[in-house]
Structure formats: C-alpha cells, structure tokens
N, C-alpha and C. Protein backbone atom coordinates (compact mmCIF):
# COMPACT_ATOMS: atom_id res chain seq x y z
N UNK A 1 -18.67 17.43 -64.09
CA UNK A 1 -17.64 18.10 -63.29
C UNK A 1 -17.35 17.28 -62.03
N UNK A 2 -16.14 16.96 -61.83
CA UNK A 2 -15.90 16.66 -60.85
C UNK A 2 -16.28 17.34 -58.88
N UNK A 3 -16.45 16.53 -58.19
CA UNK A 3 -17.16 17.07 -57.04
C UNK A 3 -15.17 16.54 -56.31
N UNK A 4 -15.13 17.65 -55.10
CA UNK A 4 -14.06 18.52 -54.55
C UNK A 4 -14.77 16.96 -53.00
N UNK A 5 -13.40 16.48 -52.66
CA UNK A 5 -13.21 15.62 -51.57
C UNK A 5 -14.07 15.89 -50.44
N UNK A 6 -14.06 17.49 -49.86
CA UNK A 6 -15.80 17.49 -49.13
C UNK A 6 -16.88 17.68 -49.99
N UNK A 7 -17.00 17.72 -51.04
CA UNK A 7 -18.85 17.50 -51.49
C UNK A 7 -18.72 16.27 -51.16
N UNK A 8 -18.06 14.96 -51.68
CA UNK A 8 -18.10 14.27 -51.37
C UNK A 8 -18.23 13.75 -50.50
N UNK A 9 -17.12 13.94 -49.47
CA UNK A 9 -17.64 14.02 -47.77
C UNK A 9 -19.04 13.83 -47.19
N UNK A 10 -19.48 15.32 -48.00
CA UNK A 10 -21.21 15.60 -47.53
C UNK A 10 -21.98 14.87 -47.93
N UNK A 11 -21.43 14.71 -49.46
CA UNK A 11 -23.21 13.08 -49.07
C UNK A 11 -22.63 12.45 -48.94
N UNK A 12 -21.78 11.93 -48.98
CA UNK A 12 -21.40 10.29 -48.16
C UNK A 12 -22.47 10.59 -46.65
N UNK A 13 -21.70 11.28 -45.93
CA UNK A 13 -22.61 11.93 -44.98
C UNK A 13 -23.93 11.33 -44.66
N UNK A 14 -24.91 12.47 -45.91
CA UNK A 14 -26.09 12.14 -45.91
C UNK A 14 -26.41 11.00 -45.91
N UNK A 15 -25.74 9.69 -46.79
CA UNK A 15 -26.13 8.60 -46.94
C UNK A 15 -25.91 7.71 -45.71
N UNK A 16 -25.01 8.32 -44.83
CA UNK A 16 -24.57 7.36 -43.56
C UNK A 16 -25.60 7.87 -42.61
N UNK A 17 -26.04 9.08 -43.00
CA UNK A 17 -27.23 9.12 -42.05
C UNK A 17 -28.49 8.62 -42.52
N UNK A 18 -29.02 8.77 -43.58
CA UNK A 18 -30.58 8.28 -43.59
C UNK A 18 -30.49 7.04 -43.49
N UNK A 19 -29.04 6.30 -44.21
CA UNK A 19 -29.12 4.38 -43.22
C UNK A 19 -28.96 4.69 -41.97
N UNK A 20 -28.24 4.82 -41.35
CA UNK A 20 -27.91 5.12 -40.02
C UNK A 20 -28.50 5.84 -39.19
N UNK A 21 -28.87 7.02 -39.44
CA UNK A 21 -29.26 7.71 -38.50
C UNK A 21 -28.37 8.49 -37.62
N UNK A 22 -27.43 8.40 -38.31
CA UNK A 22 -25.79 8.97 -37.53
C UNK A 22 -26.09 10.54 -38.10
N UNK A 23 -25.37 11.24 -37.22
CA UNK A 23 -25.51 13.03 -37.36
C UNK A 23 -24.44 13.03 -38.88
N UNK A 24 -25.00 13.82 -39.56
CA UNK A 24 -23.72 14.03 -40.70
C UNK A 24 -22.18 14.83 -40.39
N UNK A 25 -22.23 15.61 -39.06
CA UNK A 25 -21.48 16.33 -38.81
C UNK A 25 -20.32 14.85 -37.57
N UNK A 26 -21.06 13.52 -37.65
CA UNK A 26 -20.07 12.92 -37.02
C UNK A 26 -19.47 11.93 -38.00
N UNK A 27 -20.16 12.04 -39.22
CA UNK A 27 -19.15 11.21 -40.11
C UNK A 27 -17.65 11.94 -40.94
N UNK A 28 -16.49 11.93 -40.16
CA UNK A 28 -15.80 12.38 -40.03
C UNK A 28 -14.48 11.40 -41.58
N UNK A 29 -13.88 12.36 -41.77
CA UNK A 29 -12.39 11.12 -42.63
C UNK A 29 -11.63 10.38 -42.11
N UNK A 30 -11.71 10.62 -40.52
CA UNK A 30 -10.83 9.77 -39.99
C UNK A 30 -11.48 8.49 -39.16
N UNK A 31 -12.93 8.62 -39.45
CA UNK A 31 -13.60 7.36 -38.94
C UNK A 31 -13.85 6.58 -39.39
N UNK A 32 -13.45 5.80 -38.35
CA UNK A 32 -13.73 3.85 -39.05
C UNK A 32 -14.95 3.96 -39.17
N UNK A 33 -15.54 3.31 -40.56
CA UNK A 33 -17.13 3.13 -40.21
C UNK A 33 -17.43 1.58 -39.27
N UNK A 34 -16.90 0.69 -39.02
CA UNK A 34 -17.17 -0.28 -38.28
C UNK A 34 -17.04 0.32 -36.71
N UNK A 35 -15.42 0.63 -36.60
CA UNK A 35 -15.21 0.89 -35.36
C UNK A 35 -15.60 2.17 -34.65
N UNK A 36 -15.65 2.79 -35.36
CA UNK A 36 -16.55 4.51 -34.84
C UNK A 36 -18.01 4.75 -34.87
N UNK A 37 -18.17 4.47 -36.32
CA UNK A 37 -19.81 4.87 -36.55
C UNK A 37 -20.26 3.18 -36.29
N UNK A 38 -19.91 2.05 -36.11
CA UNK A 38 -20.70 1.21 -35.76
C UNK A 38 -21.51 0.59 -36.80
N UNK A 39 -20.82 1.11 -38.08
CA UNK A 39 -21.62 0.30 -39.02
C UNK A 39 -21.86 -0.97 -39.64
N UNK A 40 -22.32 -2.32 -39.33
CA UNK A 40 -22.09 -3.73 -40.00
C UNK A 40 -22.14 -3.13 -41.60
N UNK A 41 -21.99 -5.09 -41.93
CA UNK A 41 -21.42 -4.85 -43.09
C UNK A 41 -22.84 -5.27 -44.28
N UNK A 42 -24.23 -5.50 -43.46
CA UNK A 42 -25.54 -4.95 -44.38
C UNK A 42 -25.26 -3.50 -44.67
N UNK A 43 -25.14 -2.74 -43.51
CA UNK A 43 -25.68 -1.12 -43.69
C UNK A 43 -24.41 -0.75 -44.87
N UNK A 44 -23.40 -1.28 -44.49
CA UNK A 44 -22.33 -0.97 -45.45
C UNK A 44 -22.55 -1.07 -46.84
N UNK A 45 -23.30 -2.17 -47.40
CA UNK A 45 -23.49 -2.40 -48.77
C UNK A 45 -24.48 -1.85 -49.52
N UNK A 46 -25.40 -0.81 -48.37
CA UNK A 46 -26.44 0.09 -48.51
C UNK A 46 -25.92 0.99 -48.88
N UNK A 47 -25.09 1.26 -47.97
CA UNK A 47 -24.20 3.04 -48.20
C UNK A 47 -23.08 2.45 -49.64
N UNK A 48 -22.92 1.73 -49.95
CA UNK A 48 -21.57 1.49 -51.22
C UNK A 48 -22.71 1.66 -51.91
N UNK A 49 -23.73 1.17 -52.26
CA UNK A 49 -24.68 1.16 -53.58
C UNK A 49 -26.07 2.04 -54.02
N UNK A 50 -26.02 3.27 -52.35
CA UNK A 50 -26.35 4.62 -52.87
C UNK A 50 -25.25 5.60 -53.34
N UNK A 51 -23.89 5.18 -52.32
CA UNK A 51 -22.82 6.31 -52.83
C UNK A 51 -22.92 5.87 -54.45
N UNK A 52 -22.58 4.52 -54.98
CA UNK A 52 -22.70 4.34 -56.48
C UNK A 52 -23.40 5.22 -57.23
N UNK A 53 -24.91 4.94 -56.88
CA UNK A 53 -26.04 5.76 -57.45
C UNK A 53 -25.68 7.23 -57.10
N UNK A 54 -25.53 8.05 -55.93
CA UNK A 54 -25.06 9.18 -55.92
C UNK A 54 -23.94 9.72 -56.71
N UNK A 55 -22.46 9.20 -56.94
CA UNK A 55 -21.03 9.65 -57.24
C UNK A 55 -21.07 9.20 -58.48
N UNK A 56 -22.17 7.84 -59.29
CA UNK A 56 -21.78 8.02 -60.52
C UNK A 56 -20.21 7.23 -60.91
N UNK A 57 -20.16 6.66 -59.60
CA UNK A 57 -18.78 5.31 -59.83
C UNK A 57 -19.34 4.05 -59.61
N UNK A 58 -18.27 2.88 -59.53
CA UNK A 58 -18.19 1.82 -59.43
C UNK A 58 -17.58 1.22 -58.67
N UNK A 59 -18.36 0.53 -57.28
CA UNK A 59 -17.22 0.09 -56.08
C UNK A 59 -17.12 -1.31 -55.76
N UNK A 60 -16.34 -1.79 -56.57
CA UNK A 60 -16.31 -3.34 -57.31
C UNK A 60 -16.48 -4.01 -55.34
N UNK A 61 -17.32 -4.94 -55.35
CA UNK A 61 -17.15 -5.99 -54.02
C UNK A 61 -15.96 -6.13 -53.16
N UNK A 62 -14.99 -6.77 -54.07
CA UNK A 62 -13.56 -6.79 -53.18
C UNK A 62 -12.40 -5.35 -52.91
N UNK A 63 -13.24 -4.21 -53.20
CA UNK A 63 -12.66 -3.19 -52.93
C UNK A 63 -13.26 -2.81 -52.13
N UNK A 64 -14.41 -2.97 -51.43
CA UNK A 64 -15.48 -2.59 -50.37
C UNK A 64 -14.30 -2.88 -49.05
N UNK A 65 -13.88 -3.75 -49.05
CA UNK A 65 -13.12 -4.24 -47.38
C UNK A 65 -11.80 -3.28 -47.35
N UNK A 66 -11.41 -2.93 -48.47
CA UNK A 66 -10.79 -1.95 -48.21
C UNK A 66 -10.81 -0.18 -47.84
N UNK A 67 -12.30 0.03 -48.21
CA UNK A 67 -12.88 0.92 -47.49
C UNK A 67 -13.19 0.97 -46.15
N UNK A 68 -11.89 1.18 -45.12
CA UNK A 68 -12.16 1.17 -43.94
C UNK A 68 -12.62 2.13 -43.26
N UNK A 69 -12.00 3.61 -43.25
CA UNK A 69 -12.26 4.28 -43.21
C UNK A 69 -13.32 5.46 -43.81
N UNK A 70 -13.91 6.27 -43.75
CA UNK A 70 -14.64 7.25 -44.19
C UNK A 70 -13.44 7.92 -45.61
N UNK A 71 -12.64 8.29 -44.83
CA UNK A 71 -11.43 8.86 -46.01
C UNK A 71 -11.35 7.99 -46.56
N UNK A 72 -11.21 6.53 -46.73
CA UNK A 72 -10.70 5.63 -47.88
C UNK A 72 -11.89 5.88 -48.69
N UNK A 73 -13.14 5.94 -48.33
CA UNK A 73 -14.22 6.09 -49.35
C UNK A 73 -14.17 7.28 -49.93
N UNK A 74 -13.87 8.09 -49.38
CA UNK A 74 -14.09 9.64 -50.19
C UNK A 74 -12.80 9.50 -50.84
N UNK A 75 -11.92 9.19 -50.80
CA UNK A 75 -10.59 8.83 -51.69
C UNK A 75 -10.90 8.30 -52.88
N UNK A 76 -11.50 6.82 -52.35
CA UNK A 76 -11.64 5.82 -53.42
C UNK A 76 -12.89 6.55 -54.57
N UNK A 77 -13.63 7.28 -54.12
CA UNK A 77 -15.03 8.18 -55.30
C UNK A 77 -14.53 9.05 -55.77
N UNK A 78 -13.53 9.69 -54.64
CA UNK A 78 -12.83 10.80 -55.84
C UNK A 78 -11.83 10.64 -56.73
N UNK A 79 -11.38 9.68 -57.04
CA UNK A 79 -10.27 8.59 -57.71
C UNK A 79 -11.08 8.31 -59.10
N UNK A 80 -12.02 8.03 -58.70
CA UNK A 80 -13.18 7.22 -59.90
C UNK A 80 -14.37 7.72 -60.43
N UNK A 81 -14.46 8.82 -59.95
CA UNK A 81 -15.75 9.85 -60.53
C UNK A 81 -15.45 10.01 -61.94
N UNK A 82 -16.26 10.04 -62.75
CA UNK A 82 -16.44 10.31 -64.43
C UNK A 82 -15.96 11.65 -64.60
C-alpha cells in the first residue's frame, strides 16, 4: 500500500534525525536540506540510502542533486513507491 505524502514526511523525518540529530518536527517540505537543516552531502547519501531501505524505492545518484528540498524528496518517494 502506498504511504500518503506525510507518512512519508515522518520518516524521512526520523531518518534526518538519527543522522542528524535535527528535531523531526523541524524537518519541514519547504526546507532546503543544505541550506536550512545544514546537511552536507555525506549525511545526504546516508539519508537517500536509508530512505531507499525505508520507502522501498530507488534514488538513482544523479537524481539525488535534484533533491533539494525536503518536498522534492517526499515527492520524488511518493512518485516511486511500489
């Protein structure tokens, strides 16, 4: 079954926090993860390849830079979920 743009949200969330350590209630859709949450682009490839393992998609390398935002990711998983 497909998971609804905030489940998704929420663990993305989770996952930006146990890398991060960021509150889940500040990973927001309209935040940059570089420019808001401060995330480089190690922690980034952490969070693309638990969201993988979590959502059960595939977030090919050169689609990663286009995940700028928090919403482009919850877009781009809910686009591609099985």
């Amino acid at each position: 079954m497909a998971l609804s743009e905030q489940e998704i949200l929420d663990g993305l969330a989770e996952i930006v926090n146990e890398e991060t350590g960021l509150e889940p209630s500040e990973v927001q859709s309209d935040k940059s993860f570089t420019d808001d949450l401060d995330i480089d682009s190690l922690s980034m490839m952490t969070i693309v390849v638990n969201a993988e393992e979590k959502f059960g998609v595939r977030i090919p390398d050169d689609e990663v830079k286009n995940l700028t935002t928090v919403g482009d990711a919850v877009g781009f998983i809910a686009k591609n979920q099985a």
